[in-house]
PDB file of N, CA and C in Angstrom:
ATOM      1  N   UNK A   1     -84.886-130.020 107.545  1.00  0.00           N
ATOM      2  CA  UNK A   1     -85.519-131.266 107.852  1.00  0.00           C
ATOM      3  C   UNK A   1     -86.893-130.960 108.448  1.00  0.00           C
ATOM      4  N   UNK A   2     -88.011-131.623 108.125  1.00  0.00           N
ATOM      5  CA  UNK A   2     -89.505-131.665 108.684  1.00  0.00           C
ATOM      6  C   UNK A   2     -89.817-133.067 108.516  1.00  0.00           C
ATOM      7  N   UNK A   3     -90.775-133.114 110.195  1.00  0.00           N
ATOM      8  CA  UNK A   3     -91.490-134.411 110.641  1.00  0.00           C
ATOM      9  C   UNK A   3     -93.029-133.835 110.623  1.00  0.00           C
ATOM     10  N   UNK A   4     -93.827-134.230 109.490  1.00  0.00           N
ATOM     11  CA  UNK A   4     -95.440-133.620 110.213  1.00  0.00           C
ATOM     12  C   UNK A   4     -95.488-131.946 110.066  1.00  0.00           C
ATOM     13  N   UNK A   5     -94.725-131.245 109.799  1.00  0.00           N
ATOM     14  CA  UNK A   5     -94.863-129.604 109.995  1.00  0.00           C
ATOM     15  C   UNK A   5     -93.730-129.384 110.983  1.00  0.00           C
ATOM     16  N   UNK A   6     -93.196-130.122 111.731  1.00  0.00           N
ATOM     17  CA  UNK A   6     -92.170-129.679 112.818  1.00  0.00           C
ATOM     18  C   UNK A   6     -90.664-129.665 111.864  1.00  0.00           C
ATOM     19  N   UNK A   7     -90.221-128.619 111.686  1.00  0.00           N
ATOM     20  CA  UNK A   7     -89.308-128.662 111.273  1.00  0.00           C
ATOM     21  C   UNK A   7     -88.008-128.092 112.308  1.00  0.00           C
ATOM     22  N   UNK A   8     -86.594-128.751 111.509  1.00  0.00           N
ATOM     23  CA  UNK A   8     -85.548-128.593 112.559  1.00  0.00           C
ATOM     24  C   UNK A   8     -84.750-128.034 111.142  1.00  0.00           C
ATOM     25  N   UNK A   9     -84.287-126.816 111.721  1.00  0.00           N
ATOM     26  CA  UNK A   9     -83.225-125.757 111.300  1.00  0.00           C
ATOM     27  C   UNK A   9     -82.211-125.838 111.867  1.00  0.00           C
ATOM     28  N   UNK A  10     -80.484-125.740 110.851  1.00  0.00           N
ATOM     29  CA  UNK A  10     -79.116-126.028 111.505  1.00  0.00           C
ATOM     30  C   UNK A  10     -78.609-124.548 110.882  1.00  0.00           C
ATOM     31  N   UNK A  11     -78.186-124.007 111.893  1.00  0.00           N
ATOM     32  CA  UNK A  11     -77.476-122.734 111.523  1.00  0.00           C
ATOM     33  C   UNK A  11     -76.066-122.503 111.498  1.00  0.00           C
ATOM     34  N   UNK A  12     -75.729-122.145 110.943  1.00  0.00           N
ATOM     35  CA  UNK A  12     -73.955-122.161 109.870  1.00  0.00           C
ATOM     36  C   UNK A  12     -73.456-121.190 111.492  1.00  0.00           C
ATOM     37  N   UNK A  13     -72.021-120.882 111.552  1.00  0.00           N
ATOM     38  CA  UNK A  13     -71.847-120.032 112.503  1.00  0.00           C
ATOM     39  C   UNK A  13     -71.790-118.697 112.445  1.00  0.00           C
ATOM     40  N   UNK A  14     -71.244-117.478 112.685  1.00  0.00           N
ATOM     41  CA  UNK A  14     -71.281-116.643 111.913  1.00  0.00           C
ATOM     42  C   UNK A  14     -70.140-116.406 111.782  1.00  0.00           C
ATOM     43  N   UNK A  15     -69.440-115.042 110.909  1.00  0.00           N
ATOM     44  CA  UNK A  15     -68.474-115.127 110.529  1.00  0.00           C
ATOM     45  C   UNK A  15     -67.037-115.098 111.332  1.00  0.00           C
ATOM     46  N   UNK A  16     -66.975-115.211 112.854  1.00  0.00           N
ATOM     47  CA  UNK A  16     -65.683-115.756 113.627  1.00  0.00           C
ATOM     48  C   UNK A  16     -65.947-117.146 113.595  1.00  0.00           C
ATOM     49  N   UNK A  17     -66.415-117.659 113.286  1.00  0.00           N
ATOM     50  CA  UNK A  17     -66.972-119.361 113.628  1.00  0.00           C
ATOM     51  C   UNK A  17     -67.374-119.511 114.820  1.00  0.00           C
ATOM     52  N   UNK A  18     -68.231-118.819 115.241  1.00  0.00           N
ATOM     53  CA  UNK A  18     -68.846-119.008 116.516  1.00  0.00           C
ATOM     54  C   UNK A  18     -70.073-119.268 116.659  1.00  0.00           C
ATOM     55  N   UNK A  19     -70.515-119.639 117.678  1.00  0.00           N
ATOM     56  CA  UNK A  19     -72.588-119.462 117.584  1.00  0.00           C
ATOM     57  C   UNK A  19     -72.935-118.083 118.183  1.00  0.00           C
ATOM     58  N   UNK A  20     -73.546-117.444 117.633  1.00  0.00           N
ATOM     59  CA  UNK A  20     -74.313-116.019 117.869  1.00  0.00           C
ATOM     60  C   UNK A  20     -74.616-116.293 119.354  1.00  0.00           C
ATOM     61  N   UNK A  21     -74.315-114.998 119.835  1.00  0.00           N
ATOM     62  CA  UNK A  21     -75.039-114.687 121.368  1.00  0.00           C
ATOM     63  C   UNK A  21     -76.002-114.848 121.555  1.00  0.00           C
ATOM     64  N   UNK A  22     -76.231-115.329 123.107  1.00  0.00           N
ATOM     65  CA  UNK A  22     -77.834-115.467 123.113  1.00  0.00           C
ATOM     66  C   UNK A  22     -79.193-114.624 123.017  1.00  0.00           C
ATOM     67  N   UNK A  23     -78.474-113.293 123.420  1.00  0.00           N
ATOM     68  CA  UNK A  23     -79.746-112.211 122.824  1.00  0.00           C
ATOM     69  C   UNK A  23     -79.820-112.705 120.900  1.00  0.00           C
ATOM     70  N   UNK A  24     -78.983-112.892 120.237  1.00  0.00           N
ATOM     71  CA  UNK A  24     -79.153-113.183 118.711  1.00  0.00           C
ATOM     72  C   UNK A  24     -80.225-114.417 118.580  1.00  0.00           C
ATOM     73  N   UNK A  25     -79.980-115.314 119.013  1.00  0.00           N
ATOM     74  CA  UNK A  25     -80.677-116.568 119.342  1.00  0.00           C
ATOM     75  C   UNK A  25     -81.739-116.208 119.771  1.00  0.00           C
ATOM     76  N   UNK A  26     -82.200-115.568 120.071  1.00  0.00           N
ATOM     77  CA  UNK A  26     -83.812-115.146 120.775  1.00  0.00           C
ATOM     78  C   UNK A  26     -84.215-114.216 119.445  1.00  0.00           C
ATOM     79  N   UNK A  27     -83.278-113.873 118.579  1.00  0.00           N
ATOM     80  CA  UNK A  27     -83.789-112.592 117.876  1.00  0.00           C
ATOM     81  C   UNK A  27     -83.985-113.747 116.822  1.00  0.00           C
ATOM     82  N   UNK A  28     -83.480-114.879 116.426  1.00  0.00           N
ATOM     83  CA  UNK A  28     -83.130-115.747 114.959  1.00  0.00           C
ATOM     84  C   UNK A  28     -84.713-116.758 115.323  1.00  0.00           C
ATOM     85  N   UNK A  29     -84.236-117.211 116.635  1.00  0.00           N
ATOM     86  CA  UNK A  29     -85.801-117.808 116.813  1.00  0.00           C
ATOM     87  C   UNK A  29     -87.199-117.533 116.570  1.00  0.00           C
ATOM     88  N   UNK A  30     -86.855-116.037 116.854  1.00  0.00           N
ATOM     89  CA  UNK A  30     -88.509-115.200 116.430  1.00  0.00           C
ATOM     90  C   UNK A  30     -88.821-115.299 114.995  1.00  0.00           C
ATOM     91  N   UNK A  31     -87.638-114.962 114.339  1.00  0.00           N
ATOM     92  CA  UNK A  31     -87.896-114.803 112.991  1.00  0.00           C
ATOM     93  C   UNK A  31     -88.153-116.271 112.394  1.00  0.00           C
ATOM     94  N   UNK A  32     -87.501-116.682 112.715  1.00  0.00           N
ATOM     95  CA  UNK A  32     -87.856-118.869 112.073  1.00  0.00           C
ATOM     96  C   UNK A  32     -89.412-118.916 112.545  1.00  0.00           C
ATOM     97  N   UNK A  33     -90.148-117.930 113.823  1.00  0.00           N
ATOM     98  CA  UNK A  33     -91.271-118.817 114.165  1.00  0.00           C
ATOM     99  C   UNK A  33     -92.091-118.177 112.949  1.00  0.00           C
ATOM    100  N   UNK A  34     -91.863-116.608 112.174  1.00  0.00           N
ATOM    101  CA  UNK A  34     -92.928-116.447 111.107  1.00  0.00           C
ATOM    102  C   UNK A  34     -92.825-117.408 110.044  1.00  0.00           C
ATOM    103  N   UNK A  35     -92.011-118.777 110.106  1.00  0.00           N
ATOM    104  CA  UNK A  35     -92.231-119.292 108.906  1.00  0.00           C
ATOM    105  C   UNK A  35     -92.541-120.987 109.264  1.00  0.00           C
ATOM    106  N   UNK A  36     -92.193-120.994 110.739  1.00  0.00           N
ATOM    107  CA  UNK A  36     -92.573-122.351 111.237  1.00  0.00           C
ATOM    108  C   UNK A  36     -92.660-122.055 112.615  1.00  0.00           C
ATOM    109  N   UNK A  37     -94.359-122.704 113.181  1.00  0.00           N
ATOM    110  CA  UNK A  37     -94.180-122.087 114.462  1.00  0.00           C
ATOM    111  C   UNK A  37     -93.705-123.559 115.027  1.00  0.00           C
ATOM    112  N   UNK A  38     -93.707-124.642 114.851  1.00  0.00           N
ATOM    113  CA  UNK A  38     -93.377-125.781 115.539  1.00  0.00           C
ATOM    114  C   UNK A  38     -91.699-125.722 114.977  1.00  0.00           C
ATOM    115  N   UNK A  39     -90.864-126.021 115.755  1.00  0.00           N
ATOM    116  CA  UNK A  39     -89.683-126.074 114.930  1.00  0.00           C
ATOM    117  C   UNK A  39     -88.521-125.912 116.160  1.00  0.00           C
ATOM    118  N   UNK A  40     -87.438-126.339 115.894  1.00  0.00           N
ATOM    119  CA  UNK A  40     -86.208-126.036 116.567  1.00  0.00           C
ATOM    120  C   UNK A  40     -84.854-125.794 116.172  1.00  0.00           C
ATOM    121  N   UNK A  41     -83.548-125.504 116.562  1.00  0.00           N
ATOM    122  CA  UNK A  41     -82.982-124.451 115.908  1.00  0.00           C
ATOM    123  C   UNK A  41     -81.699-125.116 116.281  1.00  0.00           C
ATOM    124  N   UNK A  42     -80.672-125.561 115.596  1.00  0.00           N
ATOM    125  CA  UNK A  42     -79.188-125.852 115.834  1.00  0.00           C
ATOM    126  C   UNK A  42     -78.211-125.323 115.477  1.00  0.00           C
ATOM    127  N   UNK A  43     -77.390-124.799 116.622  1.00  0.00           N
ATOM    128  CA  UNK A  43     -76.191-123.904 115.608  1.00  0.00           C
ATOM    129  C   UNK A  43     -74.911-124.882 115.760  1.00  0.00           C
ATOM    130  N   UNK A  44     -74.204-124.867 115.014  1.00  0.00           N
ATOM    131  CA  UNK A  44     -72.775-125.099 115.238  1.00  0.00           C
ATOM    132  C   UNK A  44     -72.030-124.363 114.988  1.00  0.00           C
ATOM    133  N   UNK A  45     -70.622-124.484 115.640  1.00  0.00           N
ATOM    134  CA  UNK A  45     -69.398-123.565 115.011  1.00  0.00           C
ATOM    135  C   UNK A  45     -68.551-124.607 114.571  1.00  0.00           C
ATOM    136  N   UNK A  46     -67.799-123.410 113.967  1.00  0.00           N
ATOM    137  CA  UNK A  46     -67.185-123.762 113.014  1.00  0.00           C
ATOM    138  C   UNK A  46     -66.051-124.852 112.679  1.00  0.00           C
ATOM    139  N   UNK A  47     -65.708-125.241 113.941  1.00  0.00           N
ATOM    140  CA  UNK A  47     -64.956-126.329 114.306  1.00  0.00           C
ATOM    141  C   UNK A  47     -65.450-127.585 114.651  1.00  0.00           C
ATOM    142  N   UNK A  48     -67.181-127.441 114.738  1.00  0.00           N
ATOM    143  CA  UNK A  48     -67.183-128.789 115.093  1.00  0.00           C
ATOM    144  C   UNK A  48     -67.273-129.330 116.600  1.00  0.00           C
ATOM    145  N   UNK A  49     -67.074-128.273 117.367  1.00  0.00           N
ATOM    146  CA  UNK A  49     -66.590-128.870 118.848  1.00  0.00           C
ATOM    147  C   UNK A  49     -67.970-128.493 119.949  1.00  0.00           C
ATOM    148  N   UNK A  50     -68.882-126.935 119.598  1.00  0.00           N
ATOM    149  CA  UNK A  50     -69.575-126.940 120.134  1.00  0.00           C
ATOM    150  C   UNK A  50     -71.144-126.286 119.548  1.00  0.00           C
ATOM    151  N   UNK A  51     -72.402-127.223 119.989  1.00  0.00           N
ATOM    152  CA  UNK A  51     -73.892-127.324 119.523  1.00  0.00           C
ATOM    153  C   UNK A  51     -74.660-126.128 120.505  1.00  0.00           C
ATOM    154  N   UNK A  52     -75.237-125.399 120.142  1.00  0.00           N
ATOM    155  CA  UNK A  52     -76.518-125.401 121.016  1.00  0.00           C
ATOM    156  C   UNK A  52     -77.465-125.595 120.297  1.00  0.00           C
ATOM    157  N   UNK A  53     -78.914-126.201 121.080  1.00  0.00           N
ATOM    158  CA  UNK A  53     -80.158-126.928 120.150  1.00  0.00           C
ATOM    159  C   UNK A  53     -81.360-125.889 120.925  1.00  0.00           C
ATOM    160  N   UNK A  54     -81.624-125.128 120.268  1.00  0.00           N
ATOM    161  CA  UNK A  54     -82.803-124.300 120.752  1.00  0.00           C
ATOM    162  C   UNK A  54     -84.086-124.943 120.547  1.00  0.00           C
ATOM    163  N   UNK A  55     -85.065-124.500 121.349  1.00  0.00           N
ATOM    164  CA  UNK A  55     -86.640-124.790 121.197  1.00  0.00           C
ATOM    165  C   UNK A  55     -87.235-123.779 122.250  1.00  0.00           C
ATOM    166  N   UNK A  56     -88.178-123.667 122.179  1.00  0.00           N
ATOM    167  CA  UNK A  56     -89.087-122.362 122.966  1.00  0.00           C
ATOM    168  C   UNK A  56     -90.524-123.505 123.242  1.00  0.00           C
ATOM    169  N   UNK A  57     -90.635-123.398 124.430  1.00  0.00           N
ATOM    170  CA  UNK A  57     -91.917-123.819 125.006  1.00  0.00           C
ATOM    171  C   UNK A  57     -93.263-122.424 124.640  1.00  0.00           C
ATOM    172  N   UNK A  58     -94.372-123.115 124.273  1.00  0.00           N
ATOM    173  CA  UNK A  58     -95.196-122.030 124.012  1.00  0.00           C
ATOM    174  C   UNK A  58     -96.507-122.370 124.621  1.00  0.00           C
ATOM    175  N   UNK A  59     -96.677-122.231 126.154  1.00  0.00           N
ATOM    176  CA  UNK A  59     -98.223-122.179 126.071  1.00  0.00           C
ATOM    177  C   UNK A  59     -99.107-121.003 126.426  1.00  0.00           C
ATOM    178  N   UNK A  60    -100.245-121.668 126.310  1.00  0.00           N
ATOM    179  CA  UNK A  60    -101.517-120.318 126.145  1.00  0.00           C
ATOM    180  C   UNK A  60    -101.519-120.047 127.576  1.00  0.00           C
ATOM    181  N   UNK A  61    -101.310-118.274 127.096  1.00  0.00           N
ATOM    182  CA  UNK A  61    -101.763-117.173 128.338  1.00  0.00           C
ATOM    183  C   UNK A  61    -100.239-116.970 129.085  1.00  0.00           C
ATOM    184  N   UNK A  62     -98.755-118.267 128.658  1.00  0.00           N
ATOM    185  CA  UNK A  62     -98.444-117.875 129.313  1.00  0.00           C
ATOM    186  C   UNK A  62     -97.016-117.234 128.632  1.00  0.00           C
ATOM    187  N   UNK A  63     -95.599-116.992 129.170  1.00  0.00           N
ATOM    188  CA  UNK A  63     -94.774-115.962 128.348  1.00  0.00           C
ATOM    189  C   UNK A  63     -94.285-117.122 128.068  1.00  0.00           C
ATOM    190  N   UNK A  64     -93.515-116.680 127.080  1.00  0.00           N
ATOM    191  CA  UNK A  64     -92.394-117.896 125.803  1.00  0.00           C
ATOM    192  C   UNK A  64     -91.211-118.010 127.076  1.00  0.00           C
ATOM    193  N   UNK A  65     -91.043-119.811 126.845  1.00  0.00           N
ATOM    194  CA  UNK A  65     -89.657-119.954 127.863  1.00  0.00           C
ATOM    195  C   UNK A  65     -88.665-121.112 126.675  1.00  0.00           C
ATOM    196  N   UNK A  66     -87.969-120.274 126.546  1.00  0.00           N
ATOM    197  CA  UNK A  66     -87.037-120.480 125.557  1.00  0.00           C
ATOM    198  C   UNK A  66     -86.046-121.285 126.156  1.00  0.00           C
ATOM    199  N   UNK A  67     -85.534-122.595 125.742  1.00  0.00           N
ATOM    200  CA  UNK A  67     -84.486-123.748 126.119  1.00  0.00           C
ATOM    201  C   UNK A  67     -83.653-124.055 125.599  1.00  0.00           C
ATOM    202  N   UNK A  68     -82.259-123.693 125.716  1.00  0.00           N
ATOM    203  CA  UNK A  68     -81.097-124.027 125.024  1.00  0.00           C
ATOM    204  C   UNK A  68     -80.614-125.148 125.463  1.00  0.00           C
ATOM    205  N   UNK A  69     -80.049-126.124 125.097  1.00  0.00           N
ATOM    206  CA  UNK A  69     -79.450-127.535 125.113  1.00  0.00           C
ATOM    207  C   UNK A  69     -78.212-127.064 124.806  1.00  0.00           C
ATOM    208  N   UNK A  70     -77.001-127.262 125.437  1.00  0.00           N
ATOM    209  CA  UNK A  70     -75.581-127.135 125.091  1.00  0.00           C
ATOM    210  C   UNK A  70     -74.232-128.333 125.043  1.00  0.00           C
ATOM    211  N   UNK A  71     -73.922-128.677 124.049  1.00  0.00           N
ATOM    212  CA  UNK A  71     -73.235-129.701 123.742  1.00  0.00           C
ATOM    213  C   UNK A  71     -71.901-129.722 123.022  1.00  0.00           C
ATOM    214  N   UNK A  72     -70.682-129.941 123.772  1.00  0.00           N
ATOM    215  CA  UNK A  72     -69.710-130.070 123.421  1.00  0.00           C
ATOM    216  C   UNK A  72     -68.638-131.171 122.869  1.00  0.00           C
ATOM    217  N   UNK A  73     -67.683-130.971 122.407  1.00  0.00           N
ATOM    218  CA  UNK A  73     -66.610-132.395 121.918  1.00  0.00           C
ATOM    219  C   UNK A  73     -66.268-132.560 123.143  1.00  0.00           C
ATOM    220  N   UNK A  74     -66.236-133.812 123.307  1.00  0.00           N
ATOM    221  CA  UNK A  74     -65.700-135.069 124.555  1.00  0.00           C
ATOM    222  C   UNK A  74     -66.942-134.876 125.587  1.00  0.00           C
ATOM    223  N   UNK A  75     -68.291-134.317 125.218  1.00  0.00           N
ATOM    224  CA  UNK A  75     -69.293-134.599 126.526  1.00  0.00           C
ATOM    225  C   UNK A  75     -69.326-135.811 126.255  1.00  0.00           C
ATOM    226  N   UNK A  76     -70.395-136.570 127.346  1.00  0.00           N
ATOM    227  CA  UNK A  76     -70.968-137.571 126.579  1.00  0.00           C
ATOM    228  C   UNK A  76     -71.835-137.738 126.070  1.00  0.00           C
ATOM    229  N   UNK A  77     -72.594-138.528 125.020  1.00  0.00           N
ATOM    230  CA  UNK A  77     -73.616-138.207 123.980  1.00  0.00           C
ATOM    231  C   UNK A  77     -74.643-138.867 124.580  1.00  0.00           C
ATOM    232  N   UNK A  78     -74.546-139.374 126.257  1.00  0.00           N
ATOM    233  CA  UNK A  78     -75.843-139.856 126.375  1.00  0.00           C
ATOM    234  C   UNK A  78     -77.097-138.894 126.649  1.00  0.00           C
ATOM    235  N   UNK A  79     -76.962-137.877 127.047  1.00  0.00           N
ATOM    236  CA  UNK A  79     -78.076-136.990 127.135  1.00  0.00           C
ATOM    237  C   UNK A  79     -78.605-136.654 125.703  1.00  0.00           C
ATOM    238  N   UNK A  80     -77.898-136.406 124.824  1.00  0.00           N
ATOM    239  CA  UNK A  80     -78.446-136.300 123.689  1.00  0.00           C
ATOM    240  C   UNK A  80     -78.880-137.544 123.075  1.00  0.00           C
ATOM    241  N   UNK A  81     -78.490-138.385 122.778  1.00  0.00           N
ATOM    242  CA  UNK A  81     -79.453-139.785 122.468  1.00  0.00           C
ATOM    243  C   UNK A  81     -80.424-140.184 123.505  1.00  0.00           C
ATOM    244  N   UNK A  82     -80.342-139.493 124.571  1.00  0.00           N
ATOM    245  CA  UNK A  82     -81.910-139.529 124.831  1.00  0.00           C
ATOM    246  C   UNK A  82     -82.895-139.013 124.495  1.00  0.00           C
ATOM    247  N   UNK A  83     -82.360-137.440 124.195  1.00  0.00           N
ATOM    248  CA  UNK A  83     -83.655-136.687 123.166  1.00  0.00           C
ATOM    249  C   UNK A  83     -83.973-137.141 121.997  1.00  0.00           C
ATOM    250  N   UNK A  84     -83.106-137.474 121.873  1.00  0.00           N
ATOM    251  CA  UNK A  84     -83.073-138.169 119.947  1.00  0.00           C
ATOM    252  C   UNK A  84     -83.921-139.324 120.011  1.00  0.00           C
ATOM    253  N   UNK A  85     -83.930-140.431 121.017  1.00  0.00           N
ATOM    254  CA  UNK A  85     -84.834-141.619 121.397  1.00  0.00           C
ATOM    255  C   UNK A  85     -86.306-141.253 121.086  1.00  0.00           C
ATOM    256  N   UNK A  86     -86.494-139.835 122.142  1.00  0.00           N
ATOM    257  CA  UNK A  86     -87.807-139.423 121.963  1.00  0.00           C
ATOM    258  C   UNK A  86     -88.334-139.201 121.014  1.00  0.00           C
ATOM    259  N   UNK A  87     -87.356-138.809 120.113  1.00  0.00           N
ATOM    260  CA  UNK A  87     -87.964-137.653 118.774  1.00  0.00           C
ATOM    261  C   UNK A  87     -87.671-138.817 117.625  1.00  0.00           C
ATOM    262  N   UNK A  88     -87.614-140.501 117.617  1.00  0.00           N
ATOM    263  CA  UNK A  88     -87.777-141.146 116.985  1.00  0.00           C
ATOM    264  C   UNK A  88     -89.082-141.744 116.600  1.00  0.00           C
ATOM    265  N   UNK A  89     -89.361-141.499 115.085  1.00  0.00           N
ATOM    266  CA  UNK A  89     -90.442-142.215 115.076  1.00  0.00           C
ATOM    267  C   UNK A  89     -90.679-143.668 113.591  1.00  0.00           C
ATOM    268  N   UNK A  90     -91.330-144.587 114.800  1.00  0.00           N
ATOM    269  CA  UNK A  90     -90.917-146.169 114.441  1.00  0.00           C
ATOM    270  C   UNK A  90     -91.648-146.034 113.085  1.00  0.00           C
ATOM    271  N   UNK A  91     -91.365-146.570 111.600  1.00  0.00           N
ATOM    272  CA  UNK A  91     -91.679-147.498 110.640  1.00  0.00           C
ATOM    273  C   UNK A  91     -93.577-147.762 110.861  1.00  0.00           C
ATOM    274  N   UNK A  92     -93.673-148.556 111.911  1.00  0.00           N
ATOM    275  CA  UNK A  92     -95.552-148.569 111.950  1.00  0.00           C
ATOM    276  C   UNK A  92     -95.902-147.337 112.315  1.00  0.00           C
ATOM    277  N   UNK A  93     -95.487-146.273 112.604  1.00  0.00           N
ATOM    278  CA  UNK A  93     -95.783-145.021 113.336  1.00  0.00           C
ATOM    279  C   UNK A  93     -96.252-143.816 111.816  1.00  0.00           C
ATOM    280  N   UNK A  94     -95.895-144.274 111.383  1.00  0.00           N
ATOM    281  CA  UNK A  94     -95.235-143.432 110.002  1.00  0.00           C
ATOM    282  C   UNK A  94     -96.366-142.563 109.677  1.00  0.00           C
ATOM    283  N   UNK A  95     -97.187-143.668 109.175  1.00  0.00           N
ATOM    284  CA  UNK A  95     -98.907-143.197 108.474  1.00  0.00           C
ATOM    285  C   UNK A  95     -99.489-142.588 109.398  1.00  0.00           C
ATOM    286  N   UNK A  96     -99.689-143.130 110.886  1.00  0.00           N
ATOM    287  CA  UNK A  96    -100.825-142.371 111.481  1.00  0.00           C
ATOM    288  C   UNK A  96    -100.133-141.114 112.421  1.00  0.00           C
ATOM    289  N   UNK A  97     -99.034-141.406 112.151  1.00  0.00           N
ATOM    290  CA  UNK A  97     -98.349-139.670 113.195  1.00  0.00           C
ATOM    291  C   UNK A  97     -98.725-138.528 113.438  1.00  0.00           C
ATOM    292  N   UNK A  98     -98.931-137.933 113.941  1.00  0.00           N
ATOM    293  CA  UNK A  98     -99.611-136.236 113.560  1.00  0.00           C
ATOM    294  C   UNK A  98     -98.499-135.464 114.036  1.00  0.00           C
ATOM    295  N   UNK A  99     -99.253-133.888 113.626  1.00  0.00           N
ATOM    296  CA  UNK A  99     -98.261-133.003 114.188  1.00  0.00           C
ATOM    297  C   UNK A  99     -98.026-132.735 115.169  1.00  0.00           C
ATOM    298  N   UNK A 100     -99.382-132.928 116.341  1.00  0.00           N
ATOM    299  CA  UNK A 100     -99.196-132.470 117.334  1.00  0.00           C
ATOM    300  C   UNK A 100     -98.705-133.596 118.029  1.00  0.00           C
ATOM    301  N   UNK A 101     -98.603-134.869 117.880  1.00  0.00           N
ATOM    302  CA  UNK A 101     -97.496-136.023 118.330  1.00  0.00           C
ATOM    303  C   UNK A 101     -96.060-135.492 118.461  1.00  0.00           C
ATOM    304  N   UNK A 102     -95.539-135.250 117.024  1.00  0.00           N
ATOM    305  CA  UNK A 102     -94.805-134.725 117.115  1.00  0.00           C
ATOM    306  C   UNK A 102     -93.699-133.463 117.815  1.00  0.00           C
ATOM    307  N   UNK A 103     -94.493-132.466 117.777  1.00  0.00           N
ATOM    308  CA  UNK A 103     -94.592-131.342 118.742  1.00  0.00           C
ATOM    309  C   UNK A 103     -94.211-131.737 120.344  1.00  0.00           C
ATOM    310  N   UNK A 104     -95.342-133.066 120.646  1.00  0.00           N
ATOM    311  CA  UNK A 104     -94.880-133.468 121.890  1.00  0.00           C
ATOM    312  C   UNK A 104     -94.338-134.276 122.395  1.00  0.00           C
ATOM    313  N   UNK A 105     -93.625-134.928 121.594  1.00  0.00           N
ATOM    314  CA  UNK A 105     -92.571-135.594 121.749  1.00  0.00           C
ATOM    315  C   UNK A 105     -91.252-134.474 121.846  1.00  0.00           C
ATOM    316  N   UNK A 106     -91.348-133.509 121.306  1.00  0.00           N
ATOM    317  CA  UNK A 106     -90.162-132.179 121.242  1.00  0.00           C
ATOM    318  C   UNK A 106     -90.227-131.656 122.623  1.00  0.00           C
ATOM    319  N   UNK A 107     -91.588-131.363 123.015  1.00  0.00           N
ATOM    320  CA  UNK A 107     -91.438-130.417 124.154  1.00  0.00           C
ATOM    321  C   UNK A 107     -90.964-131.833 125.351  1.00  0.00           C
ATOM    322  N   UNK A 108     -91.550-133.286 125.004  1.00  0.00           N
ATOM    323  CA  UNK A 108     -90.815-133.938 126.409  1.00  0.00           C
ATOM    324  C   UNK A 108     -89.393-134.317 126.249  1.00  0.00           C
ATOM    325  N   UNK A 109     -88.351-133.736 125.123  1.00  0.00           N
ATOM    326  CA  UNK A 109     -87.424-134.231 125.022  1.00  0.00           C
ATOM    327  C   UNK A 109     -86.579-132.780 125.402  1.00  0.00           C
ATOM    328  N   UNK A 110     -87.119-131.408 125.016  1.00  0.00           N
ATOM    329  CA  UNK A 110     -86.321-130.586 125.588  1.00  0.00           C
ATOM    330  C   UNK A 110     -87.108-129.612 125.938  1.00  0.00           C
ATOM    331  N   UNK A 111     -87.976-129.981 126.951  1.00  0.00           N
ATOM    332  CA  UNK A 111     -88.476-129.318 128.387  1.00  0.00           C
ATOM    333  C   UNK A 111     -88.008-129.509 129.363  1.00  0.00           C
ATOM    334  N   UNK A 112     -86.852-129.820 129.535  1.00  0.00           N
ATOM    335  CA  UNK A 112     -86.153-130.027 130.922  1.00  0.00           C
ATOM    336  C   UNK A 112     -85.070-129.143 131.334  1.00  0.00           C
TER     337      UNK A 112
END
């Protein structure tokens, strides 16, 4: 999926049905940024029961701070439909959107 150049990647689990460790996740992120540097990263396993939603904050001069979002069956989904609120964009919005709108609407939805 891509909004503007920001694209969002869903990653399969690996082969126990699990989500890769987090040193892996730092290693899968690097490699997604040579092909999209705006972008964020979802894994699921294999059951269905638990998400993590990666994104990496990137600013100039300073080191990469990488943010995992973690989401399970029976949380509640209001923290996540709040990011999702953010990262909606309205029908009149459509034409004049940019990328870097985009982008920052990502970093205020999972910079926290």
């Amino acid at each position: 999926m891509e909004k503007r150049g920001v694209k969002v990647y869903v990653c399969d689990p690996d082969l126990q049905g699990k989500i890769p460790s987090d040193p892996l996740l730092r290693k899968i992120e690097r490699e997604v940024t040579k092909h999209a540097y705006e972008h964020f990263i979802i894994y699921v396993d294999s059951a269905r029961e638990h998400q993590v939603w990666q994104w990496v904050k990137r600013e100039q001069g300073k080191p990469l701070a990488p943010r995992l979002n973690r989401y399970h069956k029976g949380q509640s989904g209001e923290l996540l439909a709040q990011k999702l609120e953010i990262l909606a964009v309205a029908i009149d919005e459509e034409d004049k959107i940019h990328m870097a709108e985009i982008a920052g609407r990502v970093a205020r939805a999972f910079d926290v």
